[in-house]
Protein backbone atom coordinates (compact mmCIF):
# COMPACT_ATOMS: atom_id res chain seq x y z
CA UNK A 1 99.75 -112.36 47.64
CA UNK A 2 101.78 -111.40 50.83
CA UNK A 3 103.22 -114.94 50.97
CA UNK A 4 104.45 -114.78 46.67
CA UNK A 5 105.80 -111.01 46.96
CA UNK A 6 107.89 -112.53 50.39
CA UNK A 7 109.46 -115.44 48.83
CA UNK A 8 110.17 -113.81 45.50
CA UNK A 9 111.95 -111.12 47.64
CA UNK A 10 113.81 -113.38 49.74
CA UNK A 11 114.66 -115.76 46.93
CA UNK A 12 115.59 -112.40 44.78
CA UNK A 13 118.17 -110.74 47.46
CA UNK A 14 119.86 -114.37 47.59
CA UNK A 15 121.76 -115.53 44.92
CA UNK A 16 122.80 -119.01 44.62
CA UNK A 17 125.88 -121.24 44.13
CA UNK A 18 126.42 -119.86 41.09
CA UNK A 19 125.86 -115.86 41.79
CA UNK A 20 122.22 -115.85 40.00
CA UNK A 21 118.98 -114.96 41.19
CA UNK A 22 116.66 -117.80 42.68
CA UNK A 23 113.53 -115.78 41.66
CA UNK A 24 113.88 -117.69 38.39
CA UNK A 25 113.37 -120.83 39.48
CA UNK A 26 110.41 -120.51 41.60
CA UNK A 27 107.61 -121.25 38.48
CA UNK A 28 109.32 -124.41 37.90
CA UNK A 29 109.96 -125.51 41.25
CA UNK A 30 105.83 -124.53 42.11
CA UNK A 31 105.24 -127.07 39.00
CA UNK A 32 106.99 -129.19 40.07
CA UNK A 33 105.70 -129.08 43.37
CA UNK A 34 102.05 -129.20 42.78
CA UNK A 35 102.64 -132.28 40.55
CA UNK A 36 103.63 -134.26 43.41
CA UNK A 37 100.86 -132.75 45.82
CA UNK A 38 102.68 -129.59 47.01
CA UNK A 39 100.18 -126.88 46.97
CA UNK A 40 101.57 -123.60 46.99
CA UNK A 41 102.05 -121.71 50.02
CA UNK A 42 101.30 -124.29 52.13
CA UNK A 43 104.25 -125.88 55.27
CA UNK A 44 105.57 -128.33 52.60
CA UNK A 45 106.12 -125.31 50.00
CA UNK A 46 107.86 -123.73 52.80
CA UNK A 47 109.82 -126.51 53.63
CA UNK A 48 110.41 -127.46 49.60
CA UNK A 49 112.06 -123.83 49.24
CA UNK A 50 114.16 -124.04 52.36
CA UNK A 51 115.82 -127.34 51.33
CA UNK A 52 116.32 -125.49 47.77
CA UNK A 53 118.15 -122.72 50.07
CA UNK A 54 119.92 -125.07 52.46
CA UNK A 55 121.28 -126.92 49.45
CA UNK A 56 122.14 -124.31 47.46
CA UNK A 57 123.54 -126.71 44.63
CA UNK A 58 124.27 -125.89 40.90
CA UNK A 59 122.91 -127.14 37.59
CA UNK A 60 121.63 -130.28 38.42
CA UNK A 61 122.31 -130.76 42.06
CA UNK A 62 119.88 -128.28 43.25
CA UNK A 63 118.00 -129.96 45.82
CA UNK A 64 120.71 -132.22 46.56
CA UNK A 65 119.67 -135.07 44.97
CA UNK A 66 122.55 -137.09 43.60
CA UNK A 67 120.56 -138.81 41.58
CA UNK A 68 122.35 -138.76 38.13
CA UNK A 69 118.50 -138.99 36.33
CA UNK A 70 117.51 -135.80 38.10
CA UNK A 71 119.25 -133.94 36.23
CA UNK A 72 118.01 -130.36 36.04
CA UNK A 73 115.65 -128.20 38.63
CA UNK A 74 112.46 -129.66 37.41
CA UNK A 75 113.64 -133.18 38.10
CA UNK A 76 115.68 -132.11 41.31
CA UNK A 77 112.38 -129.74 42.33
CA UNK A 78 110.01 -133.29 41.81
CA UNK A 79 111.86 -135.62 43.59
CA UNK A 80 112.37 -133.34 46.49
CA UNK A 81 108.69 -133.04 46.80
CA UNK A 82 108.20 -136.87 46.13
CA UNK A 83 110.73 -137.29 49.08
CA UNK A 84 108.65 -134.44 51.55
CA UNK A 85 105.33 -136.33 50.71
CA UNK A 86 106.47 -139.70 51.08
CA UNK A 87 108.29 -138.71 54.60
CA UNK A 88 104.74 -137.63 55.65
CA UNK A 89 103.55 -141.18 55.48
CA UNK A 90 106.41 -142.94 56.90
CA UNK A 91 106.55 -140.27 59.72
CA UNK A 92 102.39 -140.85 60.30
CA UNK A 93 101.87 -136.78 60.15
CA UNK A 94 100.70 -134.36 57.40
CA UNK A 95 102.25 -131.09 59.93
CA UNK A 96 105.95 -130.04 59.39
CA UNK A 97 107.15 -129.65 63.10
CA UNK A 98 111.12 -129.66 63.97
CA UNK A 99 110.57 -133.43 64.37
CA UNK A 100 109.52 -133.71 61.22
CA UNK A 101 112.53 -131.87 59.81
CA UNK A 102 114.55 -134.10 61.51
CA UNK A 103 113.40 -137.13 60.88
CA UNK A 104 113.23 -136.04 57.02
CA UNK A 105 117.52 -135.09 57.31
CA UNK A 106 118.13 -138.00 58.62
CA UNK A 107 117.10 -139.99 55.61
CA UNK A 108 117.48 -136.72 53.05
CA UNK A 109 121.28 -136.59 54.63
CA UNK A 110 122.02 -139.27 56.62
CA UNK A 111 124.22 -139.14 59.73
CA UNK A 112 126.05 -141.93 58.89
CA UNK A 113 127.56 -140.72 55.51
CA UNK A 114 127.82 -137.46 56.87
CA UNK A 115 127.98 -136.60 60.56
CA UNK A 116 128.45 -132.70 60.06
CA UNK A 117 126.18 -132.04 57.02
CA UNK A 118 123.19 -133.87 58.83
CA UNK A 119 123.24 -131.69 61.61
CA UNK A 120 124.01 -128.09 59.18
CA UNK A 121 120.77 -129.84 57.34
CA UNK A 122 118.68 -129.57 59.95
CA UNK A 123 119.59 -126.33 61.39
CA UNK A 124 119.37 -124.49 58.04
CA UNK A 125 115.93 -126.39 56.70
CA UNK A 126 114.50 -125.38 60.44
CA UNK A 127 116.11 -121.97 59.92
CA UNK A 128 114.89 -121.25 56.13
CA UNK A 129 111.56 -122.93 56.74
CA UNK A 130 111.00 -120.87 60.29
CA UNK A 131 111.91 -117.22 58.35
CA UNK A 132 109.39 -118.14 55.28
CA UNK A 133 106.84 -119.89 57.02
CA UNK A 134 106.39 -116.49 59.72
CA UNK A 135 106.80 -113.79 56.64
């Protein structure tokens, strides 16, 4: 219970892009989560929020997925979580450590298209995921 009153706080106190409360968002994103073998509350929940934070994107763009089919937070929510399990195999480990975190921005924002934004990616996933994970 701790861990739900600490993220609907944080997400609450934050807005987003668009000036409106993430607190909203957080039954779909946990659905969509858990579909793609997120449980709730556990390091990849932590890590599935702080990408939602670090990206920060509107209607549609939420996760940062420019894929034009994901087109709203349920579809932006499962493919993020589709992209955090699937890292997990490729890297060989089911922890989230700051390797991990790397080695997920480098394919979740390469440094090849984008030099900068790879390196704010992994400092404010790390950061986000570090302040949630310890609340």
């Amino acid at each position: 219970m701790k861990t739900k009153i600490a993220i609907i706080i944080l997400l609450s106190i934050m807005p987003n892009c668009n000036g409106a409360s993430q607190e909203a968002e957080i039954p779909t994103i946990r659905k969509a989560a858990e579909r793609n073998g997120i449980k709730y509350a556990s390091d990849d929940w932590f890590l599935l929020l702080a990408i939602r934070k670090a990206e920060n994107g509107g209607n549609g763009l939420q996760f940062g997925i420019m894929n034009p089919k994901a087109d709203n937070l349920d579809k932006q929510a499962g493919w993020a979580s589709a992209t955090i399990i699937k890292h997990h195999k490729r890297f060989g480990s089911p922890k989230v450590t700051p390797e991990f975190i790397n080695s997920l921005a480098d394919r979740y924002c390469p440094i090849e298209c984008d030099p900068q934004g790879n390196k704010n990616w992994k400092k404010n996933v790390r950061f986000w995921f570090d302040r949630w994970k310890n609340e």
